[in-house]
Protein backbone atom coordinates (compact mmCIF):
# COMPACT_ATOMS: atom_id res chain seq x y z
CA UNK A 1 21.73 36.35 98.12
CA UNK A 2 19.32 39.25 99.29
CA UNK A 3 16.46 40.78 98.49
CA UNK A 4 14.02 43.68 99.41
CA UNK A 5 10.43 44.47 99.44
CA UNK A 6 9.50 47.66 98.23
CA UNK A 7 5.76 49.69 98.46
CA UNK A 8 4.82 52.68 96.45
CA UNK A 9 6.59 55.74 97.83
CA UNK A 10 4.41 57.62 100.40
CA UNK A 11 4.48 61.38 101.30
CA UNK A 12 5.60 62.70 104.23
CA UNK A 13 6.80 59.16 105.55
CA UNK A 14 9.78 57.35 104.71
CA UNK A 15 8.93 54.49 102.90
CA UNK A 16 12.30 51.69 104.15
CA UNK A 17 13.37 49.45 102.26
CA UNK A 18 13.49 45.88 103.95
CA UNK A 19 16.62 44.11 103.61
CA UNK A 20 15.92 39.76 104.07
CA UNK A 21 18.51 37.36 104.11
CA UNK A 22 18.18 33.78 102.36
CA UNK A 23 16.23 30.97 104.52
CA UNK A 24 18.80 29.32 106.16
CA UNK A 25 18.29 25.85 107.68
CA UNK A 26 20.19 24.34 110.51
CA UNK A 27 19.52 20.73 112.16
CA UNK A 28 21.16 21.94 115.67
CA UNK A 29 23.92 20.18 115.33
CA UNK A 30 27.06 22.46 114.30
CA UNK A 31 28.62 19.65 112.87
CA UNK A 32 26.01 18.26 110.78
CA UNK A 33 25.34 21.69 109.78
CA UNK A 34 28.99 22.23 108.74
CA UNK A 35 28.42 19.73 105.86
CA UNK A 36 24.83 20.00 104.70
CA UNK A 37 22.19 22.24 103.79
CA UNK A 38 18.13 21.96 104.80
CA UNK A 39 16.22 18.97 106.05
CA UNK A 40 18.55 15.37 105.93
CA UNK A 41 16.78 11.43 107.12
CA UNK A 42 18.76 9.98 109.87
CA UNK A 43 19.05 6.33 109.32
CA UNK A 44 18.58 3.94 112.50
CA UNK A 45 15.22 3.69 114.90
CA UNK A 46 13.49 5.85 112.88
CA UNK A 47 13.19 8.64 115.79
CA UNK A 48 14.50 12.20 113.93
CA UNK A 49 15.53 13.77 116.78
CA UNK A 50 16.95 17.45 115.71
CA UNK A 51 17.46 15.95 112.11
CA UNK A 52 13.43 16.56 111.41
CA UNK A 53 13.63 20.04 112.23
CA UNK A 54 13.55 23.26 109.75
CA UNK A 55 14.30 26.29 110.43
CA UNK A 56 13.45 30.12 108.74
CA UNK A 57 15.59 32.58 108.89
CA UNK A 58 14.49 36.02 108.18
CA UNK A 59 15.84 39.78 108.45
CA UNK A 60 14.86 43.27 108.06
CA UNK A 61 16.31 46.61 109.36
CA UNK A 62 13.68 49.11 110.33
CA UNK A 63 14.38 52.59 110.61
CA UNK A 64 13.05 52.92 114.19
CA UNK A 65 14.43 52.41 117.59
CA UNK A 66 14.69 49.09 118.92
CA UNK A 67 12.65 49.45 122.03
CA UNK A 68 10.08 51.39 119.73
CA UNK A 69 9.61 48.22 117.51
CA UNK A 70 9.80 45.72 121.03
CA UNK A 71 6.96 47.92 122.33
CA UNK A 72 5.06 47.29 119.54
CA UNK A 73 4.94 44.01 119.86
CA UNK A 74 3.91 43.61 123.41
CA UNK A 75 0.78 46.02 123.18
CA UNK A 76 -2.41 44.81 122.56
CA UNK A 77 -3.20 43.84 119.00
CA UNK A 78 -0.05 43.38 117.42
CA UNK A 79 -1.04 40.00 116.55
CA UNK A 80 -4.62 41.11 114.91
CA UNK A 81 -2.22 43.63 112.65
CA UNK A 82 0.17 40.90 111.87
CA UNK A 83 -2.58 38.30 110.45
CA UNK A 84 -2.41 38.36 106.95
CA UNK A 85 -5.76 39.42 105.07
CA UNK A 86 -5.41 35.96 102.96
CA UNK A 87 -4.58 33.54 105.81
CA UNK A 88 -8.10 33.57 107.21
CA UNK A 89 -6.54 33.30 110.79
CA UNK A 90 -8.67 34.75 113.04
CA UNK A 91 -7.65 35.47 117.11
CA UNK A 92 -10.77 32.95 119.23
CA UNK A 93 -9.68 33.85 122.58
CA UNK A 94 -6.61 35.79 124.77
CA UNK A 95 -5.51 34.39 128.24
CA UNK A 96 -3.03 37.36 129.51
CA UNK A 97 -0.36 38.72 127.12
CA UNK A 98 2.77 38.40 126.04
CA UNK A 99 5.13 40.01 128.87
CA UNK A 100 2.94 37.37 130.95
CA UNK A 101 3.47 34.42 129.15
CA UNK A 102 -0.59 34.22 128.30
CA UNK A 103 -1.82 32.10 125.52
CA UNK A 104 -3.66 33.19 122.10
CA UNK A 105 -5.80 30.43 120.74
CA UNK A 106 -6.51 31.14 117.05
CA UNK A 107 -8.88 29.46 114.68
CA UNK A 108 -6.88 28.30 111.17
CA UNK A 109 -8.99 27.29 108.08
CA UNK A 110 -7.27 24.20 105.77
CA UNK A 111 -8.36 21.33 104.13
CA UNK A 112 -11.88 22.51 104.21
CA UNK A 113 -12.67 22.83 107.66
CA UNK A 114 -11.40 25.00 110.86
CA UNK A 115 -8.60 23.60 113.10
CA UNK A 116 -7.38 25.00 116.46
CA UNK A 117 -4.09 26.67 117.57
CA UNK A 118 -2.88 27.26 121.13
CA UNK A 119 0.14 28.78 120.81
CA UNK A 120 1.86 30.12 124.40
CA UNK A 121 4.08 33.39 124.66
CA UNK A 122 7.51 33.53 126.07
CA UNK A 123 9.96 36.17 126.59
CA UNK A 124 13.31 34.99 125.73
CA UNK A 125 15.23 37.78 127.28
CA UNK A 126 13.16 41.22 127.92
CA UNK A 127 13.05 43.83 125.22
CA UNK A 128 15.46 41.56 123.23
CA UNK A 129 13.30 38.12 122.20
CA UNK A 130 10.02 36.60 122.72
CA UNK A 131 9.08 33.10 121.75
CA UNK A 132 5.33 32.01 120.50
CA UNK A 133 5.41 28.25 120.97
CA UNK A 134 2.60 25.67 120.13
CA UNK A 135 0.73 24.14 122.81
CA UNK A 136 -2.27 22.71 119.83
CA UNK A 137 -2.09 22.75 116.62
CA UNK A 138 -1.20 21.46 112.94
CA UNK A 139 2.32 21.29 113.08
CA UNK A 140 4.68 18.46 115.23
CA UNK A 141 6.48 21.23 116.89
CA UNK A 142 6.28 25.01 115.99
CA UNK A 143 8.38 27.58 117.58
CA UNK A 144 8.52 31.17 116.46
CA UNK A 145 10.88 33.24 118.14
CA UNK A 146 11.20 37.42 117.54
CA UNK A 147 14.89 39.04 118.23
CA UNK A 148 14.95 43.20 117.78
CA UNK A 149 18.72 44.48 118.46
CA UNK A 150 19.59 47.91 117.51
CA UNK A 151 21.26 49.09 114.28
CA UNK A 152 22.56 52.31 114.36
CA UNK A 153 20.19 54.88 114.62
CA UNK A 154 17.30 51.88 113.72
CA UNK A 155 17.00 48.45 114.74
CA UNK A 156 17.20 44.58 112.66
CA UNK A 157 14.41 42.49 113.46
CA UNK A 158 14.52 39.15 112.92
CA UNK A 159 12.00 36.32 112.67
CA UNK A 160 13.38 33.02 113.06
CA UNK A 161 10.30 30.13 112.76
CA UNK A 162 11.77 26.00 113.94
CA UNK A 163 9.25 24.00 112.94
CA UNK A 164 8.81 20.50 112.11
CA UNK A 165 5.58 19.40 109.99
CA UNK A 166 3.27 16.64 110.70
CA UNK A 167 3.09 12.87 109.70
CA UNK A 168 6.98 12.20 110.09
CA UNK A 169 8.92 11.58 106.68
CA UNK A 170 5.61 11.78 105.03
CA UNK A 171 4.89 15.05 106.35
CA UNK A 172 7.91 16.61 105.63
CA UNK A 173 8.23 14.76 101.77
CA UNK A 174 4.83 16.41 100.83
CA UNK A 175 4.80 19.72 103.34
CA UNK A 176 8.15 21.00 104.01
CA UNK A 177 9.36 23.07 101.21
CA UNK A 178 5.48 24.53 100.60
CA UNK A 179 5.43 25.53 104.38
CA UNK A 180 8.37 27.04 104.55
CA UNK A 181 7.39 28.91 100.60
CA UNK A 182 4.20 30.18 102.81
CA UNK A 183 5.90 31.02 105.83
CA UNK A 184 8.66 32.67 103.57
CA UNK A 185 5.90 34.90 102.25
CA UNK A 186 3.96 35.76 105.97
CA UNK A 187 7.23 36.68 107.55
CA UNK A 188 7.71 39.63 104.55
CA UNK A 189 4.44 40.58 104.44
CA UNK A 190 4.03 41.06 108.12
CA UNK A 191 7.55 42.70 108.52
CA UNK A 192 5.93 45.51 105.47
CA UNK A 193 2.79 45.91 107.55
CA UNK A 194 4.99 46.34 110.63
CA UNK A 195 7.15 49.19 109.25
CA UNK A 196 4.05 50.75 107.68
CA UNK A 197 2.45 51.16 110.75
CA UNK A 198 5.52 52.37 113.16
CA UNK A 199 5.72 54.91 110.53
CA UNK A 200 2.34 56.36 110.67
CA UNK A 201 2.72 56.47 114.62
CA UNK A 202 6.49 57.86 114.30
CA UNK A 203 4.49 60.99 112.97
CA UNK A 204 2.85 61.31 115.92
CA UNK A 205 4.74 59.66 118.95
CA UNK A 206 5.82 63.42 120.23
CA UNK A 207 2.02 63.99 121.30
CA UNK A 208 0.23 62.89 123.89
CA UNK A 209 -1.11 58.97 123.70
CA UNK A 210 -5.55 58.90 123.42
CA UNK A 211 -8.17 57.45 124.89
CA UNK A 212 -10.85 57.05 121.95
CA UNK A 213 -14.13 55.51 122.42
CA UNK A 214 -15.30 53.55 119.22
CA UNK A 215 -18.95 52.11 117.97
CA UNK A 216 -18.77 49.31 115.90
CA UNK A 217 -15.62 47.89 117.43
CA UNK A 218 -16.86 44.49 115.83
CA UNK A 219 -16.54 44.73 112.46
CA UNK A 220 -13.98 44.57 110.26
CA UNK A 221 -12.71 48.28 109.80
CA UNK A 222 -13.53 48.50 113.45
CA UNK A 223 -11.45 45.46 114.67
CA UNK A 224 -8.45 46.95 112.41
CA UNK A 225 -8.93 49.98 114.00
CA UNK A 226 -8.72 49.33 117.39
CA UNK A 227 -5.35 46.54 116.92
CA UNK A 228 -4.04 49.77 114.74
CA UNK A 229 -4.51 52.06 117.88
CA UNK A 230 -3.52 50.21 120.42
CA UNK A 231 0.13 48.77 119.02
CA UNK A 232 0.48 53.05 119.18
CA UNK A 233 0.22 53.39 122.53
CA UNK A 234 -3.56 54.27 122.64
CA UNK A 235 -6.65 53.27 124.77
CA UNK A 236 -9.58 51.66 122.29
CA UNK A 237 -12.95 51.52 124.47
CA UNK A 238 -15.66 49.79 122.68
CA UNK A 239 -19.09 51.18 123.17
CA UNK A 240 -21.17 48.11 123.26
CA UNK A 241 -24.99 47.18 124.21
CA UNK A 242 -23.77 44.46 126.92
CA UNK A 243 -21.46 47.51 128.42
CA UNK A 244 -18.95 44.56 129.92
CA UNK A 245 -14.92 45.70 129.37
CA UNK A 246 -16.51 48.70 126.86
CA UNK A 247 -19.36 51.74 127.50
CA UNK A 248 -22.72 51.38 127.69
CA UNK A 249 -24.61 51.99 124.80
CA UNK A 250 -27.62 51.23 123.47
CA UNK A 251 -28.29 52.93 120.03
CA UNK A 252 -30.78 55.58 120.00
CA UNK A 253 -31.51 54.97 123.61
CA UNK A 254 -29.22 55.47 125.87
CA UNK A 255 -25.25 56.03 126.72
CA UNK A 256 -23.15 56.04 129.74
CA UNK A 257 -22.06 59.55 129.48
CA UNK A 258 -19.58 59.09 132.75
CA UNK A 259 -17.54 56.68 131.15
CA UNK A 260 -17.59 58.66 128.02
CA UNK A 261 -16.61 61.83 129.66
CA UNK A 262 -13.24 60.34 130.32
CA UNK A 263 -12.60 59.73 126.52
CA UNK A 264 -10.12 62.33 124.47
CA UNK A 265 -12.28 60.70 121.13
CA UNK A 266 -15.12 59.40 119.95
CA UNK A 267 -15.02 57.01 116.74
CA UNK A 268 -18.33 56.22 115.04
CA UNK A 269 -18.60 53.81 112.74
CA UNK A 270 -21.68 52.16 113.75
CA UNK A 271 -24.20 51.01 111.33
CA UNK A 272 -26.37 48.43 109.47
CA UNK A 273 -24.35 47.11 106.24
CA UNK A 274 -25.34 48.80 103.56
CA UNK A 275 -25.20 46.01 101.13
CA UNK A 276 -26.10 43.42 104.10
CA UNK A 277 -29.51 42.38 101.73
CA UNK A 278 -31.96 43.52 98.95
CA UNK A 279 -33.50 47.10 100.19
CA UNK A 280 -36.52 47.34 101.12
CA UNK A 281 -39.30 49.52 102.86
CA UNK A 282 -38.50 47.64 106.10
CA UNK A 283 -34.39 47.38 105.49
CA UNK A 284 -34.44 51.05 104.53
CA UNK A 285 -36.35 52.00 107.92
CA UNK A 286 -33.45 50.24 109.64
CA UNK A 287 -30.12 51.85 107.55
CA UNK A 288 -31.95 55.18 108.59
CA UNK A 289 -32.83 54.38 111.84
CA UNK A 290 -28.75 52.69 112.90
CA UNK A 291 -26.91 55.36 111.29
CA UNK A 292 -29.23 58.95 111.63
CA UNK A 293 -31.50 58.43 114.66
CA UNK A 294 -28.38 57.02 116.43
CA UNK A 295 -26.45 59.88 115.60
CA UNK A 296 -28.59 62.20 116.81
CA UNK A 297 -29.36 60.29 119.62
CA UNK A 298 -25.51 60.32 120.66
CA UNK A 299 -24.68 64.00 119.36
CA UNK A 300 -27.30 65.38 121.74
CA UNK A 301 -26.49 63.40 124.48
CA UNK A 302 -22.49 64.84 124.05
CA UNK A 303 -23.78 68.21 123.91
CA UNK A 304 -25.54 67.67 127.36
CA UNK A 305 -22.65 66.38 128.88
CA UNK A 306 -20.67 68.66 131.32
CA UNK A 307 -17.41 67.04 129.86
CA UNK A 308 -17.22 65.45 126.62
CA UNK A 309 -14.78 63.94 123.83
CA UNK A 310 -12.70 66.50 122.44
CA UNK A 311 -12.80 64.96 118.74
CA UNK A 312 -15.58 63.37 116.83
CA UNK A 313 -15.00 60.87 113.51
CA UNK A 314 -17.95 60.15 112.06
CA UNK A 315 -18.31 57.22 109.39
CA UNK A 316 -20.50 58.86 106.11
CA UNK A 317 -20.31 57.48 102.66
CA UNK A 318 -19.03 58.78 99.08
CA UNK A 319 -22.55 57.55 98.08
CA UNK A 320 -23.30 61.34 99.14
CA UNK A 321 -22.91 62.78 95.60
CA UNK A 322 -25.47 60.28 93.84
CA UNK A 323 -25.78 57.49 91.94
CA UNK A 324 -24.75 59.20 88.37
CA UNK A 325 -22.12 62.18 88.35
CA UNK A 326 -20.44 62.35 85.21
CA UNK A 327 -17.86 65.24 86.33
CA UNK A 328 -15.17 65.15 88.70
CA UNK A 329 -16.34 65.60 93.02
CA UNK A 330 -14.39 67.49 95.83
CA UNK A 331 -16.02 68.21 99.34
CA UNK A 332 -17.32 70.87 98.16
CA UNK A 333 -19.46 69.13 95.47
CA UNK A 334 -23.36 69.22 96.04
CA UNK A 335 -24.55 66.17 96.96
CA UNK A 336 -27.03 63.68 94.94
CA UNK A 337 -30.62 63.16 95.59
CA UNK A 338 -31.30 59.11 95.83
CA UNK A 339 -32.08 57.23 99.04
CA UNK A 340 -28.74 56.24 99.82
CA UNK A 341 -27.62 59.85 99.12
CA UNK A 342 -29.96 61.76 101.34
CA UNK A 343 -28.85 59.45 103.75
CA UNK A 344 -25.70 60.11 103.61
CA UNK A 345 -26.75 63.60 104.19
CA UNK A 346 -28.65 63.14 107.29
CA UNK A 347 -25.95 61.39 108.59
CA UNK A 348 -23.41 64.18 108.51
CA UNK A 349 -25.94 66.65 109.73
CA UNK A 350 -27.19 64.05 112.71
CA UNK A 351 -23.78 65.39 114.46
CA UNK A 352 -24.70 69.47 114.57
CA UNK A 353 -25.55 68.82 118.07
CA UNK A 354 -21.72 68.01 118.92
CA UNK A 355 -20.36 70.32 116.44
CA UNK A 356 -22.60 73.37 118.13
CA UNK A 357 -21.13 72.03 121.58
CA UNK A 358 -17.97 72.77 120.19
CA UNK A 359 -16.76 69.02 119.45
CA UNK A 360 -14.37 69.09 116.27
CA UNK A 361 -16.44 67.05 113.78
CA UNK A 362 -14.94 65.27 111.14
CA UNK A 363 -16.92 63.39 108.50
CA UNK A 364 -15.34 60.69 106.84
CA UNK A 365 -16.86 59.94 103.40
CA UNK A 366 -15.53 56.34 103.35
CA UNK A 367 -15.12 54.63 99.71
CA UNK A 368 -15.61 50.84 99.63
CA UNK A 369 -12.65 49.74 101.86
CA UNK A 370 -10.37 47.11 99.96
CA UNK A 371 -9.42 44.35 102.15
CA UNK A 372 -9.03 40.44 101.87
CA UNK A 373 -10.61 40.17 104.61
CA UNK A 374 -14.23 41.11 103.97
CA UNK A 375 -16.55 43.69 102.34
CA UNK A 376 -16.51 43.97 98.42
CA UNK A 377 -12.83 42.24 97.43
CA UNK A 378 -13.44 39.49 99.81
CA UNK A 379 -16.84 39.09 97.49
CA UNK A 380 -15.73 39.05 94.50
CA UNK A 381 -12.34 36.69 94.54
CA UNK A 382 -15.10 33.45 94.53
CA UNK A 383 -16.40 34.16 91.33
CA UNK A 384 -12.76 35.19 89.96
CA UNK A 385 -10.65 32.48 91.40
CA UNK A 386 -13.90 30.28 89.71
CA UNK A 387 -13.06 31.87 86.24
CA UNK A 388 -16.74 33.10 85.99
CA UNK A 389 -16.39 36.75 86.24
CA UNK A 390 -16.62 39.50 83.76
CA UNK A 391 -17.53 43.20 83.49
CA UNK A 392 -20.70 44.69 84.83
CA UNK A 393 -23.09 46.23 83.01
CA UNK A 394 -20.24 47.01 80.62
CA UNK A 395 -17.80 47.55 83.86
CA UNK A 396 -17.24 51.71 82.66
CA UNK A 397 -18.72 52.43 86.12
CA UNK A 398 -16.61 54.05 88.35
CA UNK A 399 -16.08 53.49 91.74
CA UNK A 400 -14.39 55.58 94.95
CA UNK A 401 -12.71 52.88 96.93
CA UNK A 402 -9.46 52.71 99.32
CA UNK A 403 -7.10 50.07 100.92
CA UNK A 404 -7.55 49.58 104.31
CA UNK A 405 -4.55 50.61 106.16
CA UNK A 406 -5.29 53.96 104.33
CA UNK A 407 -8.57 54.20 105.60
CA UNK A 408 -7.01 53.71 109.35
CA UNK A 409 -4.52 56.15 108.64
CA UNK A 410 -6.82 58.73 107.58
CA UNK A 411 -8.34 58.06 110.88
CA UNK A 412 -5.28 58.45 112.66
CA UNK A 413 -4.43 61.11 110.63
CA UNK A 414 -7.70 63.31 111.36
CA UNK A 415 -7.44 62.62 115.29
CA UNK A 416 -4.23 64.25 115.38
CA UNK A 417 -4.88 67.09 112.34
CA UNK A 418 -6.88 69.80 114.83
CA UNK A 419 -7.04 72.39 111.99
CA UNK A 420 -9.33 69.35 110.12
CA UNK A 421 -12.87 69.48 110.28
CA UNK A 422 -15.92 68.40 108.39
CA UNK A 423 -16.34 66.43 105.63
CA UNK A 424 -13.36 64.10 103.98
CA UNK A 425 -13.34 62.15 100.79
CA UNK A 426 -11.54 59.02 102.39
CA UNK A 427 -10.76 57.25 99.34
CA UNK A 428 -7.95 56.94 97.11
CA UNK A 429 -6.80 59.11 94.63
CA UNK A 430 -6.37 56.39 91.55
CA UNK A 431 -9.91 56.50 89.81
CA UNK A 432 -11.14 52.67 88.81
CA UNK A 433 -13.88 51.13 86.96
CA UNK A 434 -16.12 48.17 87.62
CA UNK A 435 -13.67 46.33 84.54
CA UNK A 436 -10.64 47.89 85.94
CA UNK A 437 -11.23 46.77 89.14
CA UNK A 438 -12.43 42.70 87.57
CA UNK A 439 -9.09 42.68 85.31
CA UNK A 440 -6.84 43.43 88.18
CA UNK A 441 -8.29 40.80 90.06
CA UNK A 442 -7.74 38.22 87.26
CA UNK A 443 -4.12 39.28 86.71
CA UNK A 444 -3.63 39.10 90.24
CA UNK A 445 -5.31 35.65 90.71
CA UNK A 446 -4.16 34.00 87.30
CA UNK A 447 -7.54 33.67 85.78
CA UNK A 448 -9.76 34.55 82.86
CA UNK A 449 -12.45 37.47 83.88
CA UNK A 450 -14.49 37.37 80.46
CA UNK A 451 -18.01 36.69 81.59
CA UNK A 452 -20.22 39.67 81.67
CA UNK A 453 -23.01 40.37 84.30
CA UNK A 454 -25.71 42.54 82.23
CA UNK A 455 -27.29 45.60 84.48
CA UNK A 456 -30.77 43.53 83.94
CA UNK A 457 -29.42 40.69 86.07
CA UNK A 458 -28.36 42.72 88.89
CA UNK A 459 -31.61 44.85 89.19
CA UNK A 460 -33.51 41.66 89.45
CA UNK A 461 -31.06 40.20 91.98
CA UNK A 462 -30.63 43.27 94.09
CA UNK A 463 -32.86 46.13 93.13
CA UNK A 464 -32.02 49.37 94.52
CA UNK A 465 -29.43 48.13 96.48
CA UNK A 466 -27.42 47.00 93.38
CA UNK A 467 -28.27 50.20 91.69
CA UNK A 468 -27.13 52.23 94.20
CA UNK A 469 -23.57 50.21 94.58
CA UNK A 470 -22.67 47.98 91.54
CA UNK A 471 -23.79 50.36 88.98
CA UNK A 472 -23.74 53.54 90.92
CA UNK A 473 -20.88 55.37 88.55
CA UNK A 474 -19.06 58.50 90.85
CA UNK A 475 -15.81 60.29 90.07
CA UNK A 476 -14.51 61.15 93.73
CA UNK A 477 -11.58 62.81 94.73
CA UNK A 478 -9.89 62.80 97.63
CA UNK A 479 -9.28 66.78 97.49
CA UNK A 480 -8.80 67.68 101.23
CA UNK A 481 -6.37 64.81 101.75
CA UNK A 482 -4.10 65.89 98.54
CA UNK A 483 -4.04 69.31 100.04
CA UNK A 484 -2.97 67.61 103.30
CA UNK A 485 -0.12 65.21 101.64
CA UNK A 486 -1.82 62.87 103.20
CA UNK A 487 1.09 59.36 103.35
CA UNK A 488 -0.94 56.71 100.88
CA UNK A 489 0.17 53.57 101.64
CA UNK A 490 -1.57 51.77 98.76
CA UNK A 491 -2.92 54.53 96.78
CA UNK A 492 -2.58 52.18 93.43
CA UNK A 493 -5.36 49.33 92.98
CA UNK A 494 -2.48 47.03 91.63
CA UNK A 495 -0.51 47.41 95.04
CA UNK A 496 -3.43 47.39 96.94
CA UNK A 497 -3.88 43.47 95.69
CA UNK A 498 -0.09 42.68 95.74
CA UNK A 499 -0.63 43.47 99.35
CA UNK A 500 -4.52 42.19 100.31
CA UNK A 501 -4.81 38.51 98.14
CA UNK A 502 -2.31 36.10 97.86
């Protein structure tokens, strides 16, 4: 039996198709094998030896060269990319890497509460296997071992996980088959994400590899970011208050223009959250003050400098064309005329300094970024997997938004496109609504979304801030990247889910 796992087709990049064999279990012993299939009780002592042991089996063939996919792995956050968005696995701490047999210990949420994992790193047999092993953690014995041999002109990767679960027979009557369902389902998922990504580097790997400084390294686009640039090849520097392994920077203030000078980028995505709390005259002073003072603080300091970045991406917001636009939005669109608007505006003209220096300047005007990881999805799946969510204020509102491995590949995209410059409409090119967007969550998550949330309730819960986000109601297009055939990964809402919430 085999299957495959298929995304939307993307432009300009190959979309592969990845080939998976059944799970296949084995008990290490060829002879027991011979006669019987998965996980078998050994009568005597009690002790399982090999018997308790299950093993997962799983192939793809990627269209890229072996060493190319074995590089990957070894670089610097591969496994931040490979994480799915649902697991809710976060990376605690690194001790060396993987061609030095470090350790990764990673924080895993179950049963309510957080438990540890020390898993150690082994090569196998260099550029062939590694091994991740556990050292601490949930399972009796965990072993997951990664095999890339070439194919032709591509390779066949394989993921083969020997694990045995915890609590003996008891453990494996009421675990087994649902771990290995789960790990069934990572192993494909990270295998898409892995193809996805060589293939927005294979567009670029004839060009020279960056050095890109980036502000606000810690959040969650920024985190993605950097793990997304460095399994390419490419040097992510941080620019961080406590300088330490990044640049010195504090906001508004001051930089460490030496260190800077040295960078081929600068990524800025620094910023208070927008919808961090209810607005007010104080929390306005501060959105103003982290996004345009800073930027003007850094622009003018680049334009000073005697070398500089050749490339600037700078974070704005679709918020730009207002609250209320009833027609259609390109670039080229004037922009609206609330708060969060003529910030917007501000922003994007806080980096004329750079621009007059002769710094390409791109402005990305960033729809709400889809991820299950945080922002507005992560929000909303409470009240839908809770079966209390409905429409808003009717739910006809629409909304710019975008996945976000598109969002870092527009990124990557503009650092390489020199002939791009300005503003860009980074969000996806399917238009939703507030109901649209509720419904496909409830399909997706098996439950009712029929309770509505009147507009009443959300101006007294979040006043301007809720009017200028939950009922703001914009039709954006992404015009520049349609003219650029830009490679959507998850240009469709419904995909977008498949691929974000589990």
């Amino acid at each position: 039996m085999r299957g495959s796992i298929r995304g939307p087709p993307a432009i300009g990049i190959p979309y592969p198709q990845l080939s998976h064999d059944c799970i296949r279990h084995r008990s290490g012993d060829p002879a027991v094998d011979e006669g019987i299939q998965g996980l078998r009780s050994v009568p005597g002592n009690g002790t399982m030896p090999c018997m308790s042991l299950r093993v997962l089996t799983r192939e793809s063939r990627l269209p890229f060269p072996a060493q190319m996919v074995w590089d990957w792995h070894l670089r610097p956050g591969a496994l931040e990319r490979l994480l799915p968005p649902w697991s809710g696995v976060e990376v605690v701490h690194r001790h060396g890497s993987i061609g030095t047999g470090g350790r990764v210990e990673l924080r895993v949420p179950a049963l309510g509460r957080n438990f540890t994992w020390i898993a150690r790193h082994q090569i196998v047999e260099p550029g062939v296997a590694f091994a991740d092993i556990q050292e601490k953690g949930p399972f009796h014995s965990w072993r997951h071992t990664h095999r890339v041999r070439p194919d032709g002109a591509g390779c066949i990767l394989e993921d083969q996980v020997e694990f045995a679960p915890p609590f003996g027979a008891l453990g494996r009557a009421l675990m087994g088959a649902r771990v290995e369902r789960e790990l069934d389902a990572l192993v494909a998922w990270r295998q898409q994400r892995l193809s996805d990504d060589l293939g927005r580097h294979a567009l670029t790997a004839d060009r020279p590899r960056l050095t890109i400084a980036l502000s606000g390294s810690s959040g969650l686009l920024g985190r993605q970011l950097t793990a997304f640039l460095t399994t390419g090849g490419h040097r992510v520097i941080p620019l961080l208050r406590e300088g330490g392994a990044g640049i010195d920077w504090d906001p508004g203030r001051s930089i460490n223009l030496k260190a800077l000078a040295e960078c081929d980028a600068l990524i800025h995505l620094a910023g208070e959250n927008i919808a961090g709390r209810r607005w007010n005259a104080d929390f306005k002073s501060r959105l103003w003050s982290s996004r345009v003072e800073a930027t003007q603080h850094l622009c003018a300091a680049l334009a000073t400098a005697p070398q500089r970045p050749r490339i600037l991406l700078c974070a704005s917001g679709a918020g730009i064309y207002g609250l209320h636009r009833l027609e259609a939005v390109k670039e080229d669109s004037s922009p609206g005329d609330d708060f969060l608007a003529r910030l917007c505006v501000a922003w994007e003209a806080a980096c004329e300094p750079a621009r007059q220096a002769g710094i390409r300047v791109v402005n990305l005007r960033l729809g709400a970024v889809f991820s299950g990881q945080g922002g507005a999805l992560k929000k909303l799946l409470p009240p839908v997997r809770w079966g209390v969510a409905g429409p808003v204020a009717g739910g006809q509102q629409r909304m710019p938004w975008i996945a976000l491995d598109d969002a870092l590949g527009v990124m990557h995209h503009a650092l390489f496109a020199e002939h791009l410059h300005g503003p860009i409409n980074a969000v996806s090119p399917e238009i939703i609504t507030n109901a649209g967007l509720i419904r496909a969550l409830g399909r997706r998550l098996h439950r009712p979304t029929v309770l509505p949330l009147p507009a009443w309730a959300v101006r007294l819960a979040f006043g301007e801030m809720g009017e200028a986000t939950v009922l703001a109601d914009s039709h954006v297009l992404p015009g520049r990247l349609l003219a650029e055939d830009f490679p959507w990964r998850h240009r469709r809402l419904d995909d977008c889910l498949r691929f974000e919430i589990q």
